[in-house]
N, C-alpha and C. Protein backbone atom coordinates (compact mmCIF):
# COMPACT_ATOMS: atom_id res chain seq x y z
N UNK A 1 135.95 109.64 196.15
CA UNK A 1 136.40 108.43 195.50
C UNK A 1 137.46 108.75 194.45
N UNK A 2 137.16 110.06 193.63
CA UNK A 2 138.27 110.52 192.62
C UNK A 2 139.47 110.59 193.17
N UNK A 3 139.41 111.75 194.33
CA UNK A 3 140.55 111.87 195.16
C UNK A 3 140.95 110.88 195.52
N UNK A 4 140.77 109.43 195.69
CA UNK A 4 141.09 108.62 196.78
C UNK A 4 142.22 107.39 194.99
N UNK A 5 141.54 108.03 194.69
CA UNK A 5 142.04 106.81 193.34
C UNK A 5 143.45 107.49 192.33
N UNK A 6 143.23 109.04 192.38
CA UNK A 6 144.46 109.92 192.09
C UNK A 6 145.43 109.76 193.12
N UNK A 7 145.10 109.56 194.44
CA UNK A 7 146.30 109.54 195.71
C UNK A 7 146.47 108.33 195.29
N UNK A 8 146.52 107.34 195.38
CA UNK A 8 146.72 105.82 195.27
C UNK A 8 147.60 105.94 194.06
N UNK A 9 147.08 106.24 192.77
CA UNK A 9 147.50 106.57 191.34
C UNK A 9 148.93 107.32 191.42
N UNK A 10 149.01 108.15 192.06
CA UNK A 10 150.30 109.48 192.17
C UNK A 10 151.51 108.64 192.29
N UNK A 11 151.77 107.61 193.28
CA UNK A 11 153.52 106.95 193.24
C UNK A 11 153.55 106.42 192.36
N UNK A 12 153.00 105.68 191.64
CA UNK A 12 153.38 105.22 190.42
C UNK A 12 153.51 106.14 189.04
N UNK A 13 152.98 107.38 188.94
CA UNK A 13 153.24 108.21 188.07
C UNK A 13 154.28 108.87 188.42
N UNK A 14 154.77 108.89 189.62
CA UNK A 14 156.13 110.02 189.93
C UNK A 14 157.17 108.85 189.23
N UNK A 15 156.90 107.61 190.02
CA UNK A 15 157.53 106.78 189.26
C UNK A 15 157.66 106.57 188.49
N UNK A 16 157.33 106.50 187.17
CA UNK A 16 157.33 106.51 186.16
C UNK A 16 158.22 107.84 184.84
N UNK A 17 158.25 108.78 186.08
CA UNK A 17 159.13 110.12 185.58
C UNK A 17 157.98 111.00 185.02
N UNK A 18 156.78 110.51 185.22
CA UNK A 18 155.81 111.56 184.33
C UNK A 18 155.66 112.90 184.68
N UNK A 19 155.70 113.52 184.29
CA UNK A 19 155.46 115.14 184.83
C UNK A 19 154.55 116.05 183.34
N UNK A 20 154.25 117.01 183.86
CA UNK A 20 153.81 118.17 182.55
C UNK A 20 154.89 118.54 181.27
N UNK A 21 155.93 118.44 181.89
CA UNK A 21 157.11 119.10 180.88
C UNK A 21 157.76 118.10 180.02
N UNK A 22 157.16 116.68 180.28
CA UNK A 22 157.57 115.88 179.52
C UNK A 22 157.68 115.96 178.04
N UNK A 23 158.10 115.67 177.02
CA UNK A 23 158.32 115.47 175.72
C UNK A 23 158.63 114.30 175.03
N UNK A 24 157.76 113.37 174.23
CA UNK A 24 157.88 112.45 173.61
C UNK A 24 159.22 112.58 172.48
N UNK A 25 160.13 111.62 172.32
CA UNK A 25 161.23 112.03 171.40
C UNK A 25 161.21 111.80 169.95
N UNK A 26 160.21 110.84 169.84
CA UNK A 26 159.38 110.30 168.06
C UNK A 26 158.78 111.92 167.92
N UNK A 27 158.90 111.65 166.73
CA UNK A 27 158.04 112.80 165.97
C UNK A 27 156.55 112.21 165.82
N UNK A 28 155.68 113.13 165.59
CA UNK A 28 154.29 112.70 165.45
C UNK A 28 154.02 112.23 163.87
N UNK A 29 153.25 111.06 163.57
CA UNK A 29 153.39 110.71 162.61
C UNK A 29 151.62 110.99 162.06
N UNK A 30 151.39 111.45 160.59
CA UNK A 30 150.08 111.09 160.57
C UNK A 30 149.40 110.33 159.93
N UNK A 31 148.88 109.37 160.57
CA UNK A 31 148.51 107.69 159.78
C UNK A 31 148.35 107.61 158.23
N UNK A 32 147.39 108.73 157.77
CA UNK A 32 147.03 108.35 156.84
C UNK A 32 148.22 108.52 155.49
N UNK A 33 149.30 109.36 156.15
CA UNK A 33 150.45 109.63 155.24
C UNK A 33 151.49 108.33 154.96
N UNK A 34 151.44 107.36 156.21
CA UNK A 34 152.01 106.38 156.21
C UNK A 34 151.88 105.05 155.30
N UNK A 35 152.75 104.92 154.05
CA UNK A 35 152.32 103.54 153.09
C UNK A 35 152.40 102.44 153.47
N UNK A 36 150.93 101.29 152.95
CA UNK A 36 151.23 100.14 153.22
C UNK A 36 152.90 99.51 152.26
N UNK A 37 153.04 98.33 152.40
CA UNK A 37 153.98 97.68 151.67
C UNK A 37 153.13 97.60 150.63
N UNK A 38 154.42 97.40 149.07
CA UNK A 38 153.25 97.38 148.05
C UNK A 38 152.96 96.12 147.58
N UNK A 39 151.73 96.18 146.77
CA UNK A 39 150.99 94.55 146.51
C UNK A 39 151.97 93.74 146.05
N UNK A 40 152.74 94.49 145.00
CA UNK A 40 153.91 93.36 144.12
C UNK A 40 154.85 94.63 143.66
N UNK A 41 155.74 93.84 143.50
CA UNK A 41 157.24 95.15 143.06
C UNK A 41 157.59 94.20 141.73
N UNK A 42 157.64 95.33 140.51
CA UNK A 42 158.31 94.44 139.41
C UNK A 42 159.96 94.98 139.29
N UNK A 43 160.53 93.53 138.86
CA UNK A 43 161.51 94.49 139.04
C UNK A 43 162.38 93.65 137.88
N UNK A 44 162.83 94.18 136.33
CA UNK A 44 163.93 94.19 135.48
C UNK A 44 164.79 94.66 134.97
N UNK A 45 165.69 94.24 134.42
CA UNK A 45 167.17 94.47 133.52
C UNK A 45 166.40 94.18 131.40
N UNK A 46 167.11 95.45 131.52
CA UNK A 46 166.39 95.09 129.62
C UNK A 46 167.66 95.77 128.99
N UNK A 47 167.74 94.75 127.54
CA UNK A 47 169.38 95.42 127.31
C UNK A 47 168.30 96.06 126.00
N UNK A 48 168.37 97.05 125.53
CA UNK A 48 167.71 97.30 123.83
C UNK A 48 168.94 97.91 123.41
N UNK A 49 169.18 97.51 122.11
CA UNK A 49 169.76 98.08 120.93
C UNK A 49 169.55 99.49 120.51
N UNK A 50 170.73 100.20 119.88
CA UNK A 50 170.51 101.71 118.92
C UNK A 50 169.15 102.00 118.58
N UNK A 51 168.40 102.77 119.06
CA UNK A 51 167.03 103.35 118.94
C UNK A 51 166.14 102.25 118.80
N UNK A 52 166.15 101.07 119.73
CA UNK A 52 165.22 100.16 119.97
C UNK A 52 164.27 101.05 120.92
N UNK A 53 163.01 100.60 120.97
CA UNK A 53 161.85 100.97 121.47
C UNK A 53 161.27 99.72 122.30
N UNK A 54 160.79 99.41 123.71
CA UNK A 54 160.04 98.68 124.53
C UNK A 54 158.95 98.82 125.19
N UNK A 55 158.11 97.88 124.71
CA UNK A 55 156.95 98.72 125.38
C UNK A 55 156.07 97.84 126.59
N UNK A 56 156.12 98.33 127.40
CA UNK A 56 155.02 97.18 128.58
C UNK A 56 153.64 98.09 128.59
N UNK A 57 153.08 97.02 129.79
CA UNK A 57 151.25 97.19 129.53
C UNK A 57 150.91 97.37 131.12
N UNK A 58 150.72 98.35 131.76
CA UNK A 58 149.69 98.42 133.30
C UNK A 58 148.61 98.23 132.78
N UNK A 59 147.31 97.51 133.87
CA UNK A 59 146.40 97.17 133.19
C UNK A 59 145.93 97.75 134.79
N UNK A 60 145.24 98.74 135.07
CA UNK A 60 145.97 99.69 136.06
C UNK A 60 143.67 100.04 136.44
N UNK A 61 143.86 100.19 137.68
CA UNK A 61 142.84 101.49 138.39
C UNK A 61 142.88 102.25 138.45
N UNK A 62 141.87 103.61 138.68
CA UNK A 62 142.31 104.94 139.06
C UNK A 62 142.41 104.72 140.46
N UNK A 63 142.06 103.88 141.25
CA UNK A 63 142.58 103.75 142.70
C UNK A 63 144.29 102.89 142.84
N UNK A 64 144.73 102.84 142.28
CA UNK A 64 146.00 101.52 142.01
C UNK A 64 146.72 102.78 141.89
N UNK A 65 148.16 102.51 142.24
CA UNK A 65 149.64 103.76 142.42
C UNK A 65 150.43 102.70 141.86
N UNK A 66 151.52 103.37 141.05
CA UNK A 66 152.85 102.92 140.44
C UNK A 66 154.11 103.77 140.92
N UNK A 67 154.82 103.28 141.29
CA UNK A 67 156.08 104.19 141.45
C UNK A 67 156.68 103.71 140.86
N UNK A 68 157.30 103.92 139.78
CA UNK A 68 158.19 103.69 138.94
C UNK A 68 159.69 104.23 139.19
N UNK A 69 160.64 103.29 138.65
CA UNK A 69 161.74 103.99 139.16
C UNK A 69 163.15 103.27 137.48
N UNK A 70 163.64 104.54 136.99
CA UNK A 70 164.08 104.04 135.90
C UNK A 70 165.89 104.43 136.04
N UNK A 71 166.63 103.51 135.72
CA UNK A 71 168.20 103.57 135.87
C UNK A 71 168.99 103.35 134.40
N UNK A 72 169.23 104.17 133.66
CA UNK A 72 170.18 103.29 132.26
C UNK A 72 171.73 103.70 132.36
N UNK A 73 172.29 103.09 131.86
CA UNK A 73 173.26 103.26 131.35
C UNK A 73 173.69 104.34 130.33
N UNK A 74 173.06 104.86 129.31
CA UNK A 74 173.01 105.57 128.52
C UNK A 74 171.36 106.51 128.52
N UNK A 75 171.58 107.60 127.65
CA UNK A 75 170.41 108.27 127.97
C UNK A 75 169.30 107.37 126.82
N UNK A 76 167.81 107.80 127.34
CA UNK A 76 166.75 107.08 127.25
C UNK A 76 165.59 108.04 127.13
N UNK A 77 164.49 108.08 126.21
CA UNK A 77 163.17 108.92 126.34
C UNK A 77 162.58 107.74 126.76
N UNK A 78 161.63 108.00 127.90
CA UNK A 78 160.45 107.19 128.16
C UNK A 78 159.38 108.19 128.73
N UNK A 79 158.17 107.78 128.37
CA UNK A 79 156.84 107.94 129.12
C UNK A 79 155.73 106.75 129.19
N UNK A 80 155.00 107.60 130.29
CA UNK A 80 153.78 106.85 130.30
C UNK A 80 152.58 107.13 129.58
N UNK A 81 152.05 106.53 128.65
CA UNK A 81 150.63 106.67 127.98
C UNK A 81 149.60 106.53 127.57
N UNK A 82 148.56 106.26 127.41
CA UNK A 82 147.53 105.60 127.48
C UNK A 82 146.66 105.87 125.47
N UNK A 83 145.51 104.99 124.95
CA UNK A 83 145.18 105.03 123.61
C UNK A 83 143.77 105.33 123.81
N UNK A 84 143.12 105.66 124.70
CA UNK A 84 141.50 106.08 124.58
C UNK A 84 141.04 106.91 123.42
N UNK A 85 140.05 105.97 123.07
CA UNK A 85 139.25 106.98 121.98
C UNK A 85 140.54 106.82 120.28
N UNK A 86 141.16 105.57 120.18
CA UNK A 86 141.88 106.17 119.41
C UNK A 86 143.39 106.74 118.91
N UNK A 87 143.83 107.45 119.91
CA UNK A 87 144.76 108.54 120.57
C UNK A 87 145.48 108.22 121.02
N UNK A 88 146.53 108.67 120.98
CA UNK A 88 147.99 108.67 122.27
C UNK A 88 147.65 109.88 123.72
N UNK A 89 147.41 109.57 124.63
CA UNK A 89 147.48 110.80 125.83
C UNK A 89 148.74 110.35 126.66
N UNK A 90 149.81 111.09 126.31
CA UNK A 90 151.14 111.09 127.34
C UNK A 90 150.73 111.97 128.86
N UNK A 91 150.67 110.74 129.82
CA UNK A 91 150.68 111.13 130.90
C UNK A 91 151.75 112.36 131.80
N UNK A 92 152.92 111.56 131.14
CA UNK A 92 153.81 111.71 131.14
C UNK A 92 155.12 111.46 130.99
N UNK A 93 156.40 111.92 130.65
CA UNK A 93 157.67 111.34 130.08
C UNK A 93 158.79 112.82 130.18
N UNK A 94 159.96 111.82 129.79
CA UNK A 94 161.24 112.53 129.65
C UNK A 94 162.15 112.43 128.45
N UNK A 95 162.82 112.84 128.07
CA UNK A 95 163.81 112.53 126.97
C UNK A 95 165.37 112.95 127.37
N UNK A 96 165.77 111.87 126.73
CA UNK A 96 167.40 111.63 127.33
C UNK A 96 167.92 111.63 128.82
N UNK A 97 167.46 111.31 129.36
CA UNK A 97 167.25 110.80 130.83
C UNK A 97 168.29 109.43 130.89
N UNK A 98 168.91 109.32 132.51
CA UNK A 98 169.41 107.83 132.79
C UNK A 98 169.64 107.45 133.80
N UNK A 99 168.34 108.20 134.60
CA UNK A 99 167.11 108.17 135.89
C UNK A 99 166.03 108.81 135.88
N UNK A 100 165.11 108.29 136.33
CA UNK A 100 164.11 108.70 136.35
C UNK A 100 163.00 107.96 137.68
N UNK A 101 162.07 109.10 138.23
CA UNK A 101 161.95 108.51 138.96
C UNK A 101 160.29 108.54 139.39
N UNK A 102 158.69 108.43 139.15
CA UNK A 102 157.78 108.95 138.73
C UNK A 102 156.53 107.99 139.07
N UNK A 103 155.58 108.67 140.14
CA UNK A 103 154.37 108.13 141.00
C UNK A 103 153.35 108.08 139.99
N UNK A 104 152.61 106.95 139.55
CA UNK A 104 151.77 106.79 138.35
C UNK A 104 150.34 106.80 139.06
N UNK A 105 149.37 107.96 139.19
CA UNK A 105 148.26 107.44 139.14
C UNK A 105 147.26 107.32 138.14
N UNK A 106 146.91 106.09 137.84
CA UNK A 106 146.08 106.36 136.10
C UNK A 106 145.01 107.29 136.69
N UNK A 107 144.52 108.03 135.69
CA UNK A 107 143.20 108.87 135.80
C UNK A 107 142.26 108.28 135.65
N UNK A 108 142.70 107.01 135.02
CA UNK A 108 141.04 106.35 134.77
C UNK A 108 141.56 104.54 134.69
N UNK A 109 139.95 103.89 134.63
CA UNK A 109 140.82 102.59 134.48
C UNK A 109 140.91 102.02 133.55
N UNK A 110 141.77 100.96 133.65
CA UNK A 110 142.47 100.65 131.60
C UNK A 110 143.80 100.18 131.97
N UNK A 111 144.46 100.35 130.37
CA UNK A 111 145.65 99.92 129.76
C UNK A 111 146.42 101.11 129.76
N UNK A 112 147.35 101.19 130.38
CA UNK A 112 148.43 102.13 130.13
C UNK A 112 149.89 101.26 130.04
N UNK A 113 150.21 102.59 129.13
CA UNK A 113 151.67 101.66 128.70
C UNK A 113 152.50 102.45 129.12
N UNK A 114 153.84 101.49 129.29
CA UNK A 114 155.32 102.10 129.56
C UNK A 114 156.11 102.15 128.77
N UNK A 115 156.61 103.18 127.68
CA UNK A 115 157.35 102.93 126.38
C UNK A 115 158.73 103.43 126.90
N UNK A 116 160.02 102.66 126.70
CA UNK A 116 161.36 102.93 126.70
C UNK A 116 161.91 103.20 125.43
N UNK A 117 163.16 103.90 125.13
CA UNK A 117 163.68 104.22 123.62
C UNK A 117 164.94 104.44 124.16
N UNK A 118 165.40 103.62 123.33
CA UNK A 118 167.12 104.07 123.37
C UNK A 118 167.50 104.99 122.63
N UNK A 119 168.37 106.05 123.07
CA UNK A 119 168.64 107.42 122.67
C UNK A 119 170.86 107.63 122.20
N UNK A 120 170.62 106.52 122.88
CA UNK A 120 172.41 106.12 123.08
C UNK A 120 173.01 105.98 121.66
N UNK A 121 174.40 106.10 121.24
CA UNK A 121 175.02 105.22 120.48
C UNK A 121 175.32 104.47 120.24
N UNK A 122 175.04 103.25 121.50
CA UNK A 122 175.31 102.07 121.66
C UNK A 122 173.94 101.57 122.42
N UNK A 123 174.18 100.19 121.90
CA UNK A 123 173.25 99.65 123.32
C UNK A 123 173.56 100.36 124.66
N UNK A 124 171.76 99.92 125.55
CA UNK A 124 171.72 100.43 126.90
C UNK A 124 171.39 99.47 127.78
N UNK A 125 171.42 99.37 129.00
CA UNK A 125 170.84 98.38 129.80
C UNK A 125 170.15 99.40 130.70
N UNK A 126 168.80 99.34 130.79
CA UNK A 126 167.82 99.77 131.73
C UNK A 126 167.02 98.83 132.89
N UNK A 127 167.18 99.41 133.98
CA UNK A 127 166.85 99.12 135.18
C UNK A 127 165.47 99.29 135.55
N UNK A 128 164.61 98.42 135.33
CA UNK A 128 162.94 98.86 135.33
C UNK A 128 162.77 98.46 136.97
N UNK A 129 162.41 99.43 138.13
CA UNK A 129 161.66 98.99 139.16
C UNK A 129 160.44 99.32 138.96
N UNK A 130 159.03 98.74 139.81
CA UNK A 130 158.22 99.65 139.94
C UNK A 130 157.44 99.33 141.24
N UNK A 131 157.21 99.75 141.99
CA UNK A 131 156.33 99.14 143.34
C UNK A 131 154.82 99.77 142.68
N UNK A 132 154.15 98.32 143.05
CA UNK A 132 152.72 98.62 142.51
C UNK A 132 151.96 98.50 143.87
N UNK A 133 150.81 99.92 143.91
CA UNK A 133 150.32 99.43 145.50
C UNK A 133 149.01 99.41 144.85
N UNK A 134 148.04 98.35 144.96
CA UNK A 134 146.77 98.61 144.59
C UNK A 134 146.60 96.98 143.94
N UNK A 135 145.90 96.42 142.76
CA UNK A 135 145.58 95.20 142.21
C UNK A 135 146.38 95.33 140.73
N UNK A 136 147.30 96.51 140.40
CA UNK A 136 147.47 96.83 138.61
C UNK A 136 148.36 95.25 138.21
N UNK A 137 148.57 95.16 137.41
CA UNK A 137 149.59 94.23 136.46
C UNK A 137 149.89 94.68 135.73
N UNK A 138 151.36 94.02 135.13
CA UNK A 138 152.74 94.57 134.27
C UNK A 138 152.75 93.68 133.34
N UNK A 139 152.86 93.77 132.43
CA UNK A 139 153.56 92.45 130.76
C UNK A 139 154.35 93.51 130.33
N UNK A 140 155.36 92.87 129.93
CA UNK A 140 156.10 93.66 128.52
C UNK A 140 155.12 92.91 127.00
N UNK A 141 155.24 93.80 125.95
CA UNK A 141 154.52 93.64 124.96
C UNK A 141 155.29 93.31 124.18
């Protein structure tokens, strides 16, 4: 019956061009590396003044991702940081930067903030993206 269902089966696989030596031309992808779209993308223009300071608020999971993505005009210190217990804990940051570009996972859940500083001699205009994948939310403060 096997035999009888592989003979039957065979013209349509020759047909088809199938053979052993075949090669798929996609690359192999592996699912779990692949991102959904993200929940919400924030996305602003902020002009601050000579050593103005801005600060926004993630109100963030340790399961929730931020990709942040920062563009100025002039150079800029920013990081990300959080006040537990008290305290400042800088996640992380840069100084004099006018890109930047930086995957946020909070370590824990809470309030983390996004502080900008103008570093320029003049006003700056900064380019805030951030694709949020998870439930977090954004305010400026």
């Amino acid at each position: 019956m096997k035999r009888t269902l592989l003979l039957c089966l065979l013209p349509f696989m020759v047909a088809c061009g199938s053979d052993a030596s075949s090669q798929v031309d996609a690359p192999l992808s592996d699912a779990a590396s692949v991102d959904a779209a993200p929940s919400r993308v924030i996305a602003d223009t902020k002009t601050m003044a000579v050593t103005a300071s801005l600060e926004g608020t993630f109100t963030a999971k340790k399961t929730d991702r931020i990709v942040i993505k920062l563009t100025s005009d002039g150079p800029i210190d920013w990081n990300v940081h959080g006040h537990a217990n008290g305290s400042t804990q800088v996640v992380h940051g840069e100084r004099g930067v006018m890109t930047a570009s930086y995957e946020f996972v909070p370590p824990a859940d809470g309030e983390w903030f996004l502080i900008l500083t103008n570093k320029a001699t003049n006003p700056v205009s900064v380019q805030v993206h951030a694709d949020v994948y998870g439930s977090a939310t954004f305010i400026w403060n």
